[in-house]
C-alpha atoms as a PDB file:
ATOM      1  CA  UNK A   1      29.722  49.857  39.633  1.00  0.00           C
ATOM      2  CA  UNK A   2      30.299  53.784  38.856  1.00  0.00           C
ATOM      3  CA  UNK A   3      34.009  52.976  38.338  1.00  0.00           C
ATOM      4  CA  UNK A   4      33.063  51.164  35.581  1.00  0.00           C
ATOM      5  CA  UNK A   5      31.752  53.546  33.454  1.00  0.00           C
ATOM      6  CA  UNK A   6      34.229  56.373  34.643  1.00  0.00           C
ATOM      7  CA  UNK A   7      37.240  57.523  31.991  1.00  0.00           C
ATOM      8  CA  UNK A   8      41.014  56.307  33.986  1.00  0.00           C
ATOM      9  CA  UNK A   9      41.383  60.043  34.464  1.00  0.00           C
ATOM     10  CA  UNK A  10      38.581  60.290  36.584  1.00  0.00           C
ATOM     11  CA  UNK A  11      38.910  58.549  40.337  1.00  0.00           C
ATOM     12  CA  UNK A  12      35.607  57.307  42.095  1.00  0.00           C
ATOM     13  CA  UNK A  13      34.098  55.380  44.958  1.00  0.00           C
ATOM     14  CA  UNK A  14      31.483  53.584  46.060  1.00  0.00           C
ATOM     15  CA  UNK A  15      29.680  52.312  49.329  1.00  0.00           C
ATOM     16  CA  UNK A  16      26.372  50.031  49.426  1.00  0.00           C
ATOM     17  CA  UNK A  17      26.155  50.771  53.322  1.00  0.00           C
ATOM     18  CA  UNK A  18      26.349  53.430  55.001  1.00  0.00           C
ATOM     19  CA  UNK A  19      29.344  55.364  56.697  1.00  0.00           C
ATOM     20  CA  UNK A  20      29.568  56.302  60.380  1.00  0.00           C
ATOM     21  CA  UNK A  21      28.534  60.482  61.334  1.00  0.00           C
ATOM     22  CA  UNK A  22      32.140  60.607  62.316  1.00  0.00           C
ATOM     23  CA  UNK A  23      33.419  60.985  59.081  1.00  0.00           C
ATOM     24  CA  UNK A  24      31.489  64.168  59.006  1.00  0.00           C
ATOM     25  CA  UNK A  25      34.062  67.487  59.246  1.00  0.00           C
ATOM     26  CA  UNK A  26      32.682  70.341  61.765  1.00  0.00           C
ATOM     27  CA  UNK A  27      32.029  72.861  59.051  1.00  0.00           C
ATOM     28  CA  UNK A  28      29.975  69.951  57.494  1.00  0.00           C
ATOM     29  CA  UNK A  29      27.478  69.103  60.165  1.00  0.00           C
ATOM     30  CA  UNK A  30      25.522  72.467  59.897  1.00  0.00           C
ATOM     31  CA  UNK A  31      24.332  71.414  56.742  1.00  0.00           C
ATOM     32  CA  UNK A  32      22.478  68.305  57.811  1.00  0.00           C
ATOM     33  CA  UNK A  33      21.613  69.564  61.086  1.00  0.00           C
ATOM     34  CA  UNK A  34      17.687  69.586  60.836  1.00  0.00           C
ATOM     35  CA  UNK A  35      17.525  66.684  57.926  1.00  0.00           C
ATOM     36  CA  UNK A  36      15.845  63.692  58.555  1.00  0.00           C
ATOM     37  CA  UNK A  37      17.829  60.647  59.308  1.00  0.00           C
ATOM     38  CA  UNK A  38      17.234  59.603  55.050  1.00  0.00           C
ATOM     39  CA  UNK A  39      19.174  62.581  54.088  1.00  0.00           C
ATOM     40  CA  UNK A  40      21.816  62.252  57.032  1.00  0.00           C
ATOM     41  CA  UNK A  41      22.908  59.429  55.869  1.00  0.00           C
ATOM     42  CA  UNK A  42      23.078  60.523  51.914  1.00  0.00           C
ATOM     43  CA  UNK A  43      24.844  63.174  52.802  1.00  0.00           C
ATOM     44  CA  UNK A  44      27.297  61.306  55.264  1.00  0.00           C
ATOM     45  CA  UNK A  45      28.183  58.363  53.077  1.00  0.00           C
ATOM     46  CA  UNK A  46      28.286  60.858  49.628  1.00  0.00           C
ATOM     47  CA  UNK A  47      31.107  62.708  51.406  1.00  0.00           C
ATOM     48  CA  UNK A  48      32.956  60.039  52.476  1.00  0.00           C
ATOM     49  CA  UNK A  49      32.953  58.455  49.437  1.00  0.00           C
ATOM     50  CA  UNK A  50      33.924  61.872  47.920  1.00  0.00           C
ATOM     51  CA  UNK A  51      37.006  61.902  50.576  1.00  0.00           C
ATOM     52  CA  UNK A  52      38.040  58.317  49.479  1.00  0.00           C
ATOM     53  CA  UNK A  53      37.977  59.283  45.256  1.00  0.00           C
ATOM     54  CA  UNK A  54      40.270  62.846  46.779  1.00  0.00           C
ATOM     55  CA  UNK A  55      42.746  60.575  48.200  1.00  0.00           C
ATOM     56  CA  UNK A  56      43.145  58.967  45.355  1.00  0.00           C
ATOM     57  CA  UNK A  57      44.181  61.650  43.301  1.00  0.00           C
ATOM     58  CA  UNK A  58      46.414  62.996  46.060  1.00  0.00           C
ATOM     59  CA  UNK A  59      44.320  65.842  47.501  1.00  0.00           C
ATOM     60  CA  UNK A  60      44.558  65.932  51.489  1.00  0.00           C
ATOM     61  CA  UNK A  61      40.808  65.342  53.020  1.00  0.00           C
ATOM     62  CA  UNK A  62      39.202  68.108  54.569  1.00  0.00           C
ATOM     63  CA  UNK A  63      35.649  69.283  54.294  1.00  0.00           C
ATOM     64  CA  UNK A  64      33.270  69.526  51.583  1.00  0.00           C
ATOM     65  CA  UNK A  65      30.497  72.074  51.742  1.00  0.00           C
ATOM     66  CA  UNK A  66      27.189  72.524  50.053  1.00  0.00           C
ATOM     67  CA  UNK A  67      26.906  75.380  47.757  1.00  0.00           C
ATOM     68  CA  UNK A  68      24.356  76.908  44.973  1.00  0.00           C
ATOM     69  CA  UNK A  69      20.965  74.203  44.448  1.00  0.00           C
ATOM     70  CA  UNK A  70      23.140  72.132  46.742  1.00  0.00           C
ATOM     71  CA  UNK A  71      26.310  71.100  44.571  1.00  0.00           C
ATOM     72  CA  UNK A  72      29.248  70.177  46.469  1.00  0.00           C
ATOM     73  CA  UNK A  73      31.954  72.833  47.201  1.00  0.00           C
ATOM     74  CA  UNK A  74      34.827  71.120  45.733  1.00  0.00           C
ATOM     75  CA  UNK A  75      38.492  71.968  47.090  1.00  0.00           C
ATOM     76  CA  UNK A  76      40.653  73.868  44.442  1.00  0.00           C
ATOM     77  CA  UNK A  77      41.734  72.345  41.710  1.00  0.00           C
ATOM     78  CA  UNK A  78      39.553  69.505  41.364  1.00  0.00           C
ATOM     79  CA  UNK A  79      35.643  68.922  40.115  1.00  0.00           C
ATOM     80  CA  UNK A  80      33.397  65.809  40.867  1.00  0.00           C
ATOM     81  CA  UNK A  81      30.222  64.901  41.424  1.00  0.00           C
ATOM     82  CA  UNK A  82      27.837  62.973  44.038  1.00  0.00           C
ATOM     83  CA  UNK A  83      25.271  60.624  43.872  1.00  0.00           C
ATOM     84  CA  UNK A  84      22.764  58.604  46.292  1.00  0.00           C
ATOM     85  CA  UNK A  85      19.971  56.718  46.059  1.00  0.00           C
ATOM     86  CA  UNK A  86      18.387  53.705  48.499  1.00  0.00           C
ATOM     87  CA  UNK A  87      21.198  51.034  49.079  1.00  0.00           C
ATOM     88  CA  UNK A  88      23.931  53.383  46.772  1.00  0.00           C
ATOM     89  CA  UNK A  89      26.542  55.886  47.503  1.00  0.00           C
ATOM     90  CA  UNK A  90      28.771  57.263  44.963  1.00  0.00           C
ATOM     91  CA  UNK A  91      31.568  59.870  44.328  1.00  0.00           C
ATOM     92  CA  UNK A  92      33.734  61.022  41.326  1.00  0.00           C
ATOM     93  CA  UNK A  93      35.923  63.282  40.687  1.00  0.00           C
ATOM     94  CA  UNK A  94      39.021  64.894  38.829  1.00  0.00           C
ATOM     95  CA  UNK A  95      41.618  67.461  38.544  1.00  0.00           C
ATOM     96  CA  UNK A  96      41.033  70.633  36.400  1.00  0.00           C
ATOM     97  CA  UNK A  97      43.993  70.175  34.650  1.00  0.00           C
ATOM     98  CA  UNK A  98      42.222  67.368  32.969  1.00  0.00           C
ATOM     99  CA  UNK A  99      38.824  67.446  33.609  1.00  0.00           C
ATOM    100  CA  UNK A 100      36.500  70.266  33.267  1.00  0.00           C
ATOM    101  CA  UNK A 101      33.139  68.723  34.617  1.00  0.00           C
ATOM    102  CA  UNK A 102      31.953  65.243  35.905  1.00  0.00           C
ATOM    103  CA  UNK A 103      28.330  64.359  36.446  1.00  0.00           C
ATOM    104  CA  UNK A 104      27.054  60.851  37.541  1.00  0.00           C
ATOM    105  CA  UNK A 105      23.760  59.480  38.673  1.00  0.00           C
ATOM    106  CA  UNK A 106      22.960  56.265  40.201  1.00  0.00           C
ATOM    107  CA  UNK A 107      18.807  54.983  40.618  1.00  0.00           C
ATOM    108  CA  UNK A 108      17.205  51.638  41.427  1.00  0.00           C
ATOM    109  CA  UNK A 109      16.964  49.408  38.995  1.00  0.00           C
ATOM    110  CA  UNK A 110      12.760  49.957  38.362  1.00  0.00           C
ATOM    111  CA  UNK A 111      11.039  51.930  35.783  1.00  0.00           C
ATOM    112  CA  UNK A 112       9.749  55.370  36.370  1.00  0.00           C
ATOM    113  CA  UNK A 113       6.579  56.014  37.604  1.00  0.00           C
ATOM    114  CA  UNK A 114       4.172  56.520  34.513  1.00  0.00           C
ATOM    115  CA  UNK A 115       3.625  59.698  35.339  1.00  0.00           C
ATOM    116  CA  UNK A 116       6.841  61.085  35.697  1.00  0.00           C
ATOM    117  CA  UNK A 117       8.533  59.908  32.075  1.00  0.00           C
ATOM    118  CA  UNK A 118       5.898  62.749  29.767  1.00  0.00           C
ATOM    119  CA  UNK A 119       7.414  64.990  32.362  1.00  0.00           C
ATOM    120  CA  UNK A 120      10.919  64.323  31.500  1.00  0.00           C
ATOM    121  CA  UNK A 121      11.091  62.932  28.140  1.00  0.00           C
ATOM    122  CA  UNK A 122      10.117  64.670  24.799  1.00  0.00           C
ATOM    123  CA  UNK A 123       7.807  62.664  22.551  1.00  0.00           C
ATOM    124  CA  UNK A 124      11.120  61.437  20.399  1.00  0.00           C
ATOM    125  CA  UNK A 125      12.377  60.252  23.218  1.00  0.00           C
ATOM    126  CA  UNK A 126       9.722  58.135  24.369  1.00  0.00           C
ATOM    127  CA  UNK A 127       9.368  56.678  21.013  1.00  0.00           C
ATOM    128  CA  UNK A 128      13.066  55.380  21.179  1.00  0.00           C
ATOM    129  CA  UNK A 129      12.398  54.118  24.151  1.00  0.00           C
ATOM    130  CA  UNK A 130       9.696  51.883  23.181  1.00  0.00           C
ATOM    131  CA  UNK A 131      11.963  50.423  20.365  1.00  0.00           C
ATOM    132  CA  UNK A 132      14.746  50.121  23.311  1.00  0.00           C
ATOM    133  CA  UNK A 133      12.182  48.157  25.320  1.00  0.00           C
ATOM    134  CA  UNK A 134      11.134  45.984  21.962  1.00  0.00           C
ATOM    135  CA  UNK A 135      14.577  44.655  21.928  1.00  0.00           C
ATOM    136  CA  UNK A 136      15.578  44.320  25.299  1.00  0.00           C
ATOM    137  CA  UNK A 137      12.178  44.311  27.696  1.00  0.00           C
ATOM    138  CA  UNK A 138      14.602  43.563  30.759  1.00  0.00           C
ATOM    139  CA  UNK A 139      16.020  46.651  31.134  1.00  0.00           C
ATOM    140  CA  UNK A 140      14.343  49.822  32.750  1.00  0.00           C
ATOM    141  CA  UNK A 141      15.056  52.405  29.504  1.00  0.00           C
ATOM    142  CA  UNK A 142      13.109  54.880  31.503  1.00  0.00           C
ATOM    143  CA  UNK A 143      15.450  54.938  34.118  1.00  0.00           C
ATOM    144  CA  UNK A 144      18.359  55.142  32.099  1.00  0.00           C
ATOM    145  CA  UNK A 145      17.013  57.947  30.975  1.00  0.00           C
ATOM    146  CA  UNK A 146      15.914  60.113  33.697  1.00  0.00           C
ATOM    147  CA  UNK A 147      19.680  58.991  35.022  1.00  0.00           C
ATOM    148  CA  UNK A 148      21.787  60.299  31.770  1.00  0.00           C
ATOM    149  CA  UNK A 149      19.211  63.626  32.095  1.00  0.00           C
ATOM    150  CA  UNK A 150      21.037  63.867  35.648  1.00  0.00           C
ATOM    151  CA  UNK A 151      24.573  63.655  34.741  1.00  0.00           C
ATOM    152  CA  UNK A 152      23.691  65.987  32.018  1.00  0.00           C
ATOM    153  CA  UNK A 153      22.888  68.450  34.371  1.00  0.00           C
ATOM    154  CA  UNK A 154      25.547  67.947  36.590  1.00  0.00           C
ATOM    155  CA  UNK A 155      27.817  68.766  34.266  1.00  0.00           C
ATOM    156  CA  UNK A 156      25.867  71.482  33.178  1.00  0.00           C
ATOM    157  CA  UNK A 157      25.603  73.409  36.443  1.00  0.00           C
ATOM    158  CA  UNK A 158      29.174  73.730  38.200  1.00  0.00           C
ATOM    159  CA  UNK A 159      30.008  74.935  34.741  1.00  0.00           C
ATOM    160  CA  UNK A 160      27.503  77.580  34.311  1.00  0.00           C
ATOM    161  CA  UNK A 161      25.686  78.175  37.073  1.00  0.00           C
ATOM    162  CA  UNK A 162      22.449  78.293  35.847  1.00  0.00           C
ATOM    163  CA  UNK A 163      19.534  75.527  36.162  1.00  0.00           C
ATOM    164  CA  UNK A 164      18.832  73.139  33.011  1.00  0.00           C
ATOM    165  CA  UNK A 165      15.516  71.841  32.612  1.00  0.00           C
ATOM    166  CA  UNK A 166      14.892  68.088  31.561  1.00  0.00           C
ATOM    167  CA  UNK A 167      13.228  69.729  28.222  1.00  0.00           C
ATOM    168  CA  UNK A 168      16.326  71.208  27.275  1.00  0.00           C
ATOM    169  CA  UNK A 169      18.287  68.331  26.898  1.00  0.00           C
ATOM    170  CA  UNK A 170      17.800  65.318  24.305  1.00  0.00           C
ATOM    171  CA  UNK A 171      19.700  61.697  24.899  1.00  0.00           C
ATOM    172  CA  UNK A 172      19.935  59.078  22.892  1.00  0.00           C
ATOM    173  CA  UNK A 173      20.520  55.965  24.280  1.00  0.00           C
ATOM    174  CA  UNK A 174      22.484  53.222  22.373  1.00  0.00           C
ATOM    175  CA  UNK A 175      21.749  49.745  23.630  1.00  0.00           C
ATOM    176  CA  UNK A 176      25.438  49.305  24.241  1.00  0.00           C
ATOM    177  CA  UNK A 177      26.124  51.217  27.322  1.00  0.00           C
ATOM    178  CA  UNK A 178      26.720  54.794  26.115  1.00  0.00           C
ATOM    179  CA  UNK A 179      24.332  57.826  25.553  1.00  0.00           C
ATOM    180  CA  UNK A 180      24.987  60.948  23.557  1.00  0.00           C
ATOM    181  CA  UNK A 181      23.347  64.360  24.831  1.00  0.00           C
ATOM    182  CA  UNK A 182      22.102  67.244  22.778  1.00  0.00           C
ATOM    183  CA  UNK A 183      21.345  70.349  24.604  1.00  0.00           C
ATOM    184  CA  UNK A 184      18.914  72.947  23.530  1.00  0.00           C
ATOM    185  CA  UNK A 185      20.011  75.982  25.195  1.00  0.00           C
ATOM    186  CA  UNK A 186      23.457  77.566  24.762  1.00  0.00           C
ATOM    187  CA  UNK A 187      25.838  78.960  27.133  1.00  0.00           C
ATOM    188  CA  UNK A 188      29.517  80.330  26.662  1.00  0.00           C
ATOM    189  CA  UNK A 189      30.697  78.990  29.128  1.00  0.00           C
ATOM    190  CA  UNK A 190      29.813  75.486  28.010  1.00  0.00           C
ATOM    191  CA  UNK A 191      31.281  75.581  24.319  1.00  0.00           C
ATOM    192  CA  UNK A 192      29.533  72.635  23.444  1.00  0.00           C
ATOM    193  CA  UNK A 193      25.705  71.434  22.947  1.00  0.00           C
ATOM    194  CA  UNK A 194      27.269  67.732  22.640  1.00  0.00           C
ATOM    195  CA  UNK A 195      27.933  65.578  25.500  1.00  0.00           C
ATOM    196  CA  UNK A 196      28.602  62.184  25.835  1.00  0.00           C
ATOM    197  CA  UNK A 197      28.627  59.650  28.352  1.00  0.00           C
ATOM    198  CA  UNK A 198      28.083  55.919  29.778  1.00  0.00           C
ATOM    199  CA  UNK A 199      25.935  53.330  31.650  1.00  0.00           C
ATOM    200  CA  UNK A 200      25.367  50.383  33.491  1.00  0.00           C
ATOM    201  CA  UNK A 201      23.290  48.272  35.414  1.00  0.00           C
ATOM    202  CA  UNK A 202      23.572  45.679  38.094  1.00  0.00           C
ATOM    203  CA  UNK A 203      21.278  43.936  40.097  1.00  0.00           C
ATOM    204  CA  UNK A 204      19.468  46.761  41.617  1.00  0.00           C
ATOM    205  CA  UNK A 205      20.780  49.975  40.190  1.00  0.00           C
ATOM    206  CA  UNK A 206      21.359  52.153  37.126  1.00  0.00           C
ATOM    207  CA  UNK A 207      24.209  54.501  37.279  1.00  0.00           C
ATOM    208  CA  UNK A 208      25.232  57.021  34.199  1.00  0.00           C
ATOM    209  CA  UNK A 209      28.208  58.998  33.825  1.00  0.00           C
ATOM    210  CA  UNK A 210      29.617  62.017  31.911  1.00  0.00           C
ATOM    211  CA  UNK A 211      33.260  63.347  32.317  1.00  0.00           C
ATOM    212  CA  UNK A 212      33.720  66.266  29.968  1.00  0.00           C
ATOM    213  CA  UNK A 213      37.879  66.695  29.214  1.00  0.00           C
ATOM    214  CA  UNK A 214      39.580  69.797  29.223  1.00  0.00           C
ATOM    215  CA  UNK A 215      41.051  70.325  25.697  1.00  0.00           C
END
């Protein structure tokens, strides 16, 4: 699914179940080593799958920490990103020497609670999303938005270390699997307030995707 909406530059993987604790590295385990079994396996499969997309763009496998608000520790030279939710496992990722951030976010395939979307959406956005939903009532617009809002930030973070509130981002969805992103606040680090990205959505989830080239 994620590989799908993922640039050719950018290598990925994917797992529906989950992967055996083996997989784990020793400098890994200490992370998860109070977490209920939910988060065990999250964390489990999202490195494995993180291992596989490595492989793939020749770097050796070796362990993957957890660093500031949690984002992966990637090895030298590359940047990804990680995503789990119930039944999904994903990993992306990419060398710096073409890729300066990736961010993806996978969800189930159901709309947001109703009290979460005021919380995450501007009143724009919430009024494109009922035109969305006019045209197309089977998808969960909602969703897709919350989602994009995560890759945003996923980009946003490893980039410049600093947190990015859902308010401080506006995406506009188009209807034919893409999203543009305007963000509010300004960093140098970032050079841009305009990100774009993709989505897509199976059976039971929603996954978005942003991979941000290096000039």
């Amino acid at each position: 699914m994620i590989g799908e909406i993922l640039p050719s530059w950018v290598a990925s993987a994917e797992r529906f179940g989950d992967a055996p604790e083996e997989t784990l590295f020793p400098e890994e385990r200490p992370f998860i080593a109070r977490a209920v079994d939910r988060r065990r396996r999250e964390f489990v499969t999202g490195r494995h799958c993180a291992r596989l997309a490595l492989a793939r763009i020749g770097v050796t496998p070796g362990p993957i920490p957890r660093g500031e608000r949690g984002a992966p520790v990637w090895p030298a030279g590359t940047v990804g990103s990680i995503t789990h939710c119930a039944g999904y496992r994903a990993a992306a990722v990419a060398s710096t020497g073409v890729a300066r951030a990736v961010g993806i976010d996978a969800e189930p395939r159901a709309p947001l609670p109703a009290e979460v979307l005021p919380t995450i959406a501007s009143p724009g956005e919430i009024e494109a999303l009922r035109a969305l939903d006019d045209a197309d009532g089977e998808i969960c617009w909602d969703r897709i938005l919350f989602s994009a809002k995560e890759s945003v930030y996923k980009v946003w973070f490893p980039i410049t270390g600093r947190w990015l509130d859902f308010s401080e981002a506006v995406v506009d969805i188009d209807a034919s699997g893409s999203f543009s992103a305007r963000l509010l606040v300004g960093d140098p680090a970032m050079g841009t307030r305009a990100l774009s990205g993709r989505w897509v959505v199976s059976d039971g989830h929603i996954a978005t995707s942003i991979a941000l080239p290096r000039p």
